[in-house]
N, C-alpha and C. Protein backbone atom coordinates (compact mmCIF):
# COMPACT_ATOMS: atom_id res chain seq x y z
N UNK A 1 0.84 -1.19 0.00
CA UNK A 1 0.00 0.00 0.00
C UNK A 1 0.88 1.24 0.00
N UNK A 2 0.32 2.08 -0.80
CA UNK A 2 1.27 3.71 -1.16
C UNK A 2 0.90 4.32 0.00
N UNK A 3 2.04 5.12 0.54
CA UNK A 3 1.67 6.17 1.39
C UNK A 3 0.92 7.57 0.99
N UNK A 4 0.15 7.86 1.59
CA UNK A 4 -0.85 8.96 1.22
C UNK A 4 -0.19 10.41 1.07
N UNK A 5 0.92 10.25 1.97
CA UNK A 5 1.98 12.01 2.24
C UNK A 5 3.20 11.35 2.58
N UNK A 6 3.90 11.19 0.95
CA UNK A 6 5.62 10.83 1.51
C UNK A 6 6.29 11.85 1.61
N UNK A 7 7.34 11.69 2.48
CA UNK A 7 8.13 12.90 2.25
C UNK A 7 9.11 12.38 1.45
N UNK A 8 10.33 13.55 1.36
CA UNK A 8 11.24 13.60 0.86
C UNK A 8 12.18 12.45 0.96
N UNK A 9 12.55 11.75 2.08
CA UNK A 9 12.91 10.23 1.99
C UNK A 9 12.40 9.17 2.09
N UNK A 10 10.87 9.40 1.51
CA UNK A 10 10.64 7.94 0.85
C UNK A 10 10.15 8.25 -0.69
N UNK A 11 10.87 9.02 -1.27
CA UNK A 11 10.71 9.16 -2.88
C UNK A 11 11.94 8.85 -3.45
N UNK A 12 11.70 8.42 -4.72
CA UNK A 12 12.83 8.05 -5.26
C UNK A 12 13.80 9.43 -5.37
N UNK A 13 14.86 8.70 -5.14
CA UNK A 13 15.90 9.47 -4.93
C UNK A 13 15.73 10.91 -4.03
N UNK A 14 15.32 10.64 -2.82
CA UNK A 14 14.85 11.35 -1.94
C UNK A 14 14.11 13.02 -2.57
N UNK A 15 13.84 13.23 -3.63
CA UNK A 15 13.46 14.18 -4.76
C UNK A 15 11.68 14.92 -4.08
N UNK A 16 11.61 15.92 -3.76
CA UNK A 16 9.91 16.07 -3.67
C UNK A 16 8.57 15.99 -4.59
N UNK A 17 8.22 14.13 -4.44
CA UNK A 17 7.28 14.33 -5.51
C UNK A 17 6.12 13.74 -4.55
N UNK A 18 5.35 13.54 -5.61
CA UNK A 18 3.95 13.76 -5.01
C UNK A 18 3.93 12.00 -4.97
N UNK A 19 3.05 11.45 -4.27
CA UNK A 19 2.91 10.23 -4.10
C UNK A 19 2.43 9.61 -5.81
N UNK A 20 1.73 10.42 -6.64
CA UNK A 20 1.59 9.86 -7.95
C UNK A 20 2.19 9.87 -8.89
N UNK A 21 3.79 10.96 -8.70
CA UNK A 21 4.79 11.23 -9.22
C UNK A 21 5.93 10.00 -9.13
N UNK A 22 5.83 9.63 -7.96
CA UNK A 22 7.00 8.70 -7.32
C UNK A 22 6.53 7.52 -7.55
N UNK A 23 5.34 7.28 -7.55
CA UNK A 23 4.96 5.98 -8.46
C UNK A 23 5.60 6.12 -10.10
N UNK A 24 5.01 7.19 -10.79
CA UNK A 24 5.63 7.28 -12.36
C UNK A 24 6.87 6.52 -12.34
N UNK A 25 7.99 7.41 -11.45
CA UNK A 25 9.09 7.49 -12.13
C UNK A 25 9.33 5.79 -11.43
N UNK A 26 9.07 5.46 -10.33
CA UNK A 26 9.68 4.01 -10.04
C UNK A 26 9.20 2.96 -11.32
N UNK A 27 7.84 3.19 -11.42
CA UNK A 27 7.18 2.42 -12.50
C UNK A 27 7.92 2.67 -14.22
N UNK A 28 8.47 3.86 -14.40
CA UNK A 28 9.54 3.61 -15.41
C UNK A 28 10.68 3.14 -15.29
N UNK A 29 11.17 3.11 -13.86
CA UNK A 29 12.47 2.61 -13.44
C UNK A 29 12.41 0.67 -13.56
N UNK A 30 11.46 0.49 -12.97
CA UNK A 30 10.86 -0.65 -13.65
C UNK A 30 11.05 -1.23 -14.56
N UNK A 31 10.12 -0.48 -15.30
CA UNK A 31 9.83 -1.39 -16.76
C UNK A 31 11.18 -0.80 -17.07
N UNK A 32 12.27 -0.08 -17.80
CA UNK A 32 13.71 -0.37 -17.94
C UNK A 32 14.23 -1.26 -17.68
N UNK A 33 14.21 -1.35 -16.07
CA UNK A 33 15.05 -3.14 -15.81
C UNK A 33 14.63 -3.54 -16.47
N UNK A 34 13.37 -4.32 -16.58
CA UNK A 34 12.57 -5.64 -17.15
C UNK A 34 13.15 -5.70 -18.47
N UNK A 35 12.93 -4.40 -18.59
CA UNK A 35 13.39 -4.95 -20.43
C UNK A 35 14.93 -4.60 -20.68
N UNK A 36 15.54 -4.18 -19.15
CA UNK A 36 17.23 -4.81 -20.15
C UNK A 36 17.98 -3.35 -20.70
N UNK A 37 16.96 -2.76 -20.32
CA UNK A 37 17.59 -0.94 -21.06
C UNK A 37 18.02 -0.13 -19.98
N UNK A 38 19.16 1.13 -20.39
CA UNK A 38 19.36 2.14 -18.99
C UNK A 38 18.14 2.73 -19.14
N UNK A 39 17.62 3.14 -17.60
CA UNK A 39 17.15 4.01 -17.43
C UNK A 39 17.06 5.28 -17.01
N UNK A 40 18.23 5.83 -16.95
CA UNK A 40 18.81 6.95 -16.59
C UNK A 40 19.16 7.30 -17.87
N UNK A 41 18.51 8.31 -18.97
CA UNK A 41 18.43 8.35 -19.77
C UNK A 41 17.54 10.26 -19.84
N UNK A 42 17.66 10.54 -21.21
CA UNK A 42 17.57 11.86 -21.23
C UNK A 42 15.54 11.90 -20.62
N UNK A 43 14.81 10.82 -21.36
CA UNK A 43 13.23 10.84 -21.17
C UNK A 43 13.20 11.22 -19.77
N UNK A 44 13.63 10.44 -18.82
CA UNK A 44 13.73 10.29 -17.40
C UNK A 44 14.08 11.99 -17.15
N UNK A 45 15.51 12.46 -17.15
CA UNK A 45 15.20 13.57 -16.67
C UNK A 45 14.47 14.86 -17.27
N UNK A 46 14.20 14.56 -18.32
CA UNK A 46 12.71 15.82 -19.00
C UNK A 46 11.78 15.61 -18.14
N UNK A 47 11.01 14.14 -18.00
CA UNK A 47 10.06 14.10 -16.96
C UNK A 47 10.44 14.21 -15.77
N UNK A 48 11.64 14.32 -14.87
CA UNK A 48 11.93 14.96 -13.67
C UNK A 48 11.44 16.26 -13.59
N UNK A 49 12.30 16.83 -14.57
CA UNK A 49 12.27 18.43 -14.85
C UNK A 49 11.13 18.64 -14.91
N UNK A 50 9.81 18.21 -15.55
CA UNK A 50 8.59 18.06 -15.96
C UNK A 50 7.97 18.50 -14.54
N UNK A 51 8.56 17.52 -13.63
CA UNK A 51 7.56 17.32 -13.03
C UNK A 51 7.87 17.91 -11.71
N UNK A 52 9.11 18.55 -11.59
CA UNK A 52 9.54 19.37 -10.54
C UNK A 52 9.55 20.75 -10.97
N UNK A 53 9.39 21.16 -12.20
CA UNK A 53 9.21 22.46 -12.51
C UNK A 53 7.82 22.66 -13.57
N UNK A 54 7.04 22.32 -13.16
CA UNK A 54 5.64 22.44 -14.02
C UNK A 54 5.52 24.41 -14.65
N UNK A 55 5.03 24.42 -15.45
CA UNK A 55 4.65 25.45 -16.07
C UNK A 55 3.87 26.24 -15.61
N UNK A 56 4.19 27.85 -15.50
CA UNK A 56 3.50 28.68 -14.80
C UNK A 56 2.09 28.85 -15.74
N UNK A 57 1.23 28.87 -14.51
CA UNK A 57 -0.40 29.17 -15.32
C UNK A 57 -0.65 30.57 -14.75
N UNK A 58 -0.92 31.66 -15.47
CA UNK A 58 -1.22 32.71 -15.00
C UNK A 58 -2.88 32.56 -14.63
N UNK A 59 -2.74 33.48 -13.21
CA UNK A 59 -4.14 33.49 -12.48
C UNK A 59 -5.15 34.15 -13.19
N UNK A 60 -6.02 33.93 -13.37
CA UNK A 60 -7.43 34.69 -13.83
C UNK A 60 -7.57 36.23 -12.98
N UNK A 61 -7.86 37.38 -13.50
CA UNK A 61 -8.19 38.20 -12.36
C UNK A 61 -9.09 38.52 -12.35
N UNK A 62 -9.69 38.98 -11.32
CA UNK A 62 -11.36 39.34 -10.94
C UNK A 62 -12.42 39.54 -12.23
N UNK A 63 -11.79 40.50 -13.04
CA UNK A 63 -12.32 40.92 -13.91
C UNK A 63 -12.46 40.09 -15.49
N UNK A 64 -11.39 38.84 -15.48
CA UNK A 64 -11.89 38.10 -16.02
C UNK A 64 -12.69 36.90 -15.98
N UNK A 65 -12.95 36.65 -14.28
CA UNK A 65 -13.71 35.60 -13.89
C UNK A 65 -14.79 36.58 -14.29
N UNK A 66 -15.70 37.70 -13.97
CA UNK A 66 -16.72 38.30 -14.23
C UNK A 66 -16.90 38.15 -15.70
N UNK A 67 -15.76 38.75 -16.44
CA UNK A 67 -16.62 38.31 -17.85
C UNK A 67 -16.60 37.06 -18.62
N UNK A 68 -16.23 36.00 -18.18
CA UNK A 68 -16.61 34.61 -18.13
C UNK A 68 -18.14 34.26 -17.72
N UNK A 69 -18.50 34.92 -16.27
CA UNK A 69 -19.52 34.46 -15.49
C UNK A 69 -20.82 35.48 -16.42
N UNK A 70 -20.50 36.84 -17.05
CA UNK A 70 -21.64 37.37 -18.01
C UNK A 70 -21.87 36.69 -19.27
N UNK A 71 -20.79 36.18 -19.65
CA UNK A 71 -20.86 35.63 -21.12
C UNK A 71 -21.90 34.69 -21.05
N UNK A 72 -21.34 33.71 -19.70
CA UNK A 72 -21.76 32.43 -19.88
C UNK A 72 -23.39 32.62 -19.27
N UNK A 73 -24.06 33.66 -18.41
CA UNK A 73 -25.24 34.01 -18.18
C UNK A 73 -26.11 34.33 -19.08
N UNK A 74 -25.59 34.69 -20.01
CA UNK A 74 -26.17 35.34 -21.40
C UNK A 74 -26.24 34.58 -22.51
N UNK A 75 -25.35 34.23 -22.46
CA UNK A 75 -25.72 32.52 -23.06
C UNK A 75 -26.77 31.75 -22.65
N UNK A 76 -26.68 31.42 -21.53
CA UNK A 76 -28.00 30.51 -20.42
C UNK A 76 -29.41 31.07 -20.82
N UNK A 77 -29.40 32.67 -21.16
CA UNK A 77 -30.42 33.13 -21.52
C UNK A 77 -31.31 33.91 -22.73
N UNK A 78 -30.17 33.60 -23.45
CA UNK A 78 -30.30 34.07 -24.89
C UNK A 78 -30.57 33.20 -25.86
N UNK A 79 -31.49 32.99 -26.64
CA UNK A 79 -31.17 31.97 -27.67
C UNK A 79 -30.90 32.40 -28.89
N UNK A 80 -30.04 31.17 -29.90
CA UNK A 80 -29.70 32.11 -30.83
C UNK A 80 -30.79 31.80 -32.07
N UNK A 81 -30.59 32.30 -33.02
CA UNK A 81 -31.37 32.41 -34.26
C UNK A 81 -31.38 30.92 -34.46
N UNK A 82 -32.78 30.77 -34.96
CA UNK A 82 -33.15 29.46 -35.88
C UNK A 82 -33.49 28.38 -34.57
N UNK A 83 -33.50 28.69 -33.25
CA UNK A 83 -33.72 27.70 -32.23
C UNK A 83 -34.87 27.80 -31.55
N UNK A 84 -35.83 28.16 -32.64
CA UNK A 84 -37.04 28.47 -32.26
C UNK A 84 -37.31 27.03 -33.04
N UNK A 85 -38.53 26.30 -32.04
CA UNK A 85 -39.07 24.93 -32.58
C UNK A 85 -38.28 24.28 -31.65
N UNK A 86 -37.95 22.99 -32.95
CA UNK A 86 -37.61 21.95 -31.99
C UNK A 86 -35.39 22.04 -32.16
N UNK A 87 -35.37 21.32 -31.47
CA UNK A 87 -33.61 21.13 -31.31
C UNK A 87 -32.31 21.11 -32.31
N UNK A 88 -33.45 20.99 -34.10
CA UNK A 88 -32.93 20.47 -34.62
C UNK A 88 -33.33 22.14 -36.09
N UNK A 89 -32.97 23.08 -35.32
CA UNK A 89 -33.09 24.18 -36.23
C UNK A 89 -34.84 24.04 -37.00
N UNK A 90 -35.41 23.07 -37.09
CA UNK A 90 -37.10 23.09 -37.54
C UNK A 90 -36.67 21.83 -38.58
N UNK A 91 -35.89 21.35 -39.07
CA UNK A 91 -36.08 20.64 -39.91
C UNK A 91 -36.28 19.09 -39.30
N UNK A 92 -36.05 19.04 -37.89
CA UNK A 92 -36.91 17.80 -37.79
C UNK A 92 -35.27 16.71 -37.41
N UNK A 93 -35.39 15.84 -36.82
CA UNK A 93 -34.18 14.61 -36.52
C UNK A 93 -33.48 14.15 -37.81
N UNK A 94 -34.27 13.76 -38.27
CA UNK A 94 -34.00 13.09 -40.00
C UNK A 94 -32.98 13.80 -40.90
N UNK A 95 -32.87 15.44 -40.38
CA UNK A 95 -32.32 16.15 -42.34
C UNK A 95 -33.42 17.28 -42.23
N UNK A 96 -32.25 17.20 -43.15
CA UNK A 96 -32.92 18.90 -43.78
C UNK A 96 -34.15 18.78 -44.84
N UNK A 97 -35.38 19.57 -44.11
CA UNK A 97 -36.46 18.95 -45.46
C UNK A 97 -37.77 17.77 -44.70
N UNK A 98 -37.15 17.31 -44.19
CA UNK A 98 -38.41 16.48 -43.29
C UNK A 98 -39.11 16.81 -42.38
N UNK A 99 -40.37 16.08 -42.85
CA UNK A 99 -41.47 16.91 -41.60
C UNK A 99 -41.65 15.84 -40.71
């Protein structure tokens, strides 16, 4: 059974990863043995790097959560052209042309 909060010395190579991280990399360390190949290899440390330096996501700010939350209100309450009837613009499930 995986520990729920490892620290730093029980990850591979005492490294700070996350308990689903430290599964990855053992589970590639793994399958390498098995099949006979190094695994200390360039893939291995991209996905280190990967995964100890993840990519900055810039935060949303106030003012674009608001115009997310109008768009998407106005949407909820607007309909657009031709969605008058049934679901299918008026022409019916079948195609265009059937009654």
């Amino acid at each position: 059974m995986m520990k729920a909060n490892l620290s730093p010395a029980d990850t591979w190579q005492g490294l700070p990863l996350s308990p689903a991280q430290n599964r990855e990399v053992l589970n590639y360390v793994q399958r390498c043995q098995r099949a006979g190949v190094d695994w200390d290899t360039p893939a291995l440390q991209a996905m280190l790097h990967d995964m100890l330096s993840p990519p900055e996501v810039p935060e949303d700010s106030d003012e674009d959560l608001a115009q997310c939350s109008e768009s998407a209100r106005f949407a909820a309450t607007h309909e657009e052209p031709g969605d008058e009837g049934d679901a299918y613009g008026g022409f019916g499930a079948g195609g265009a042309g059937q009654a």
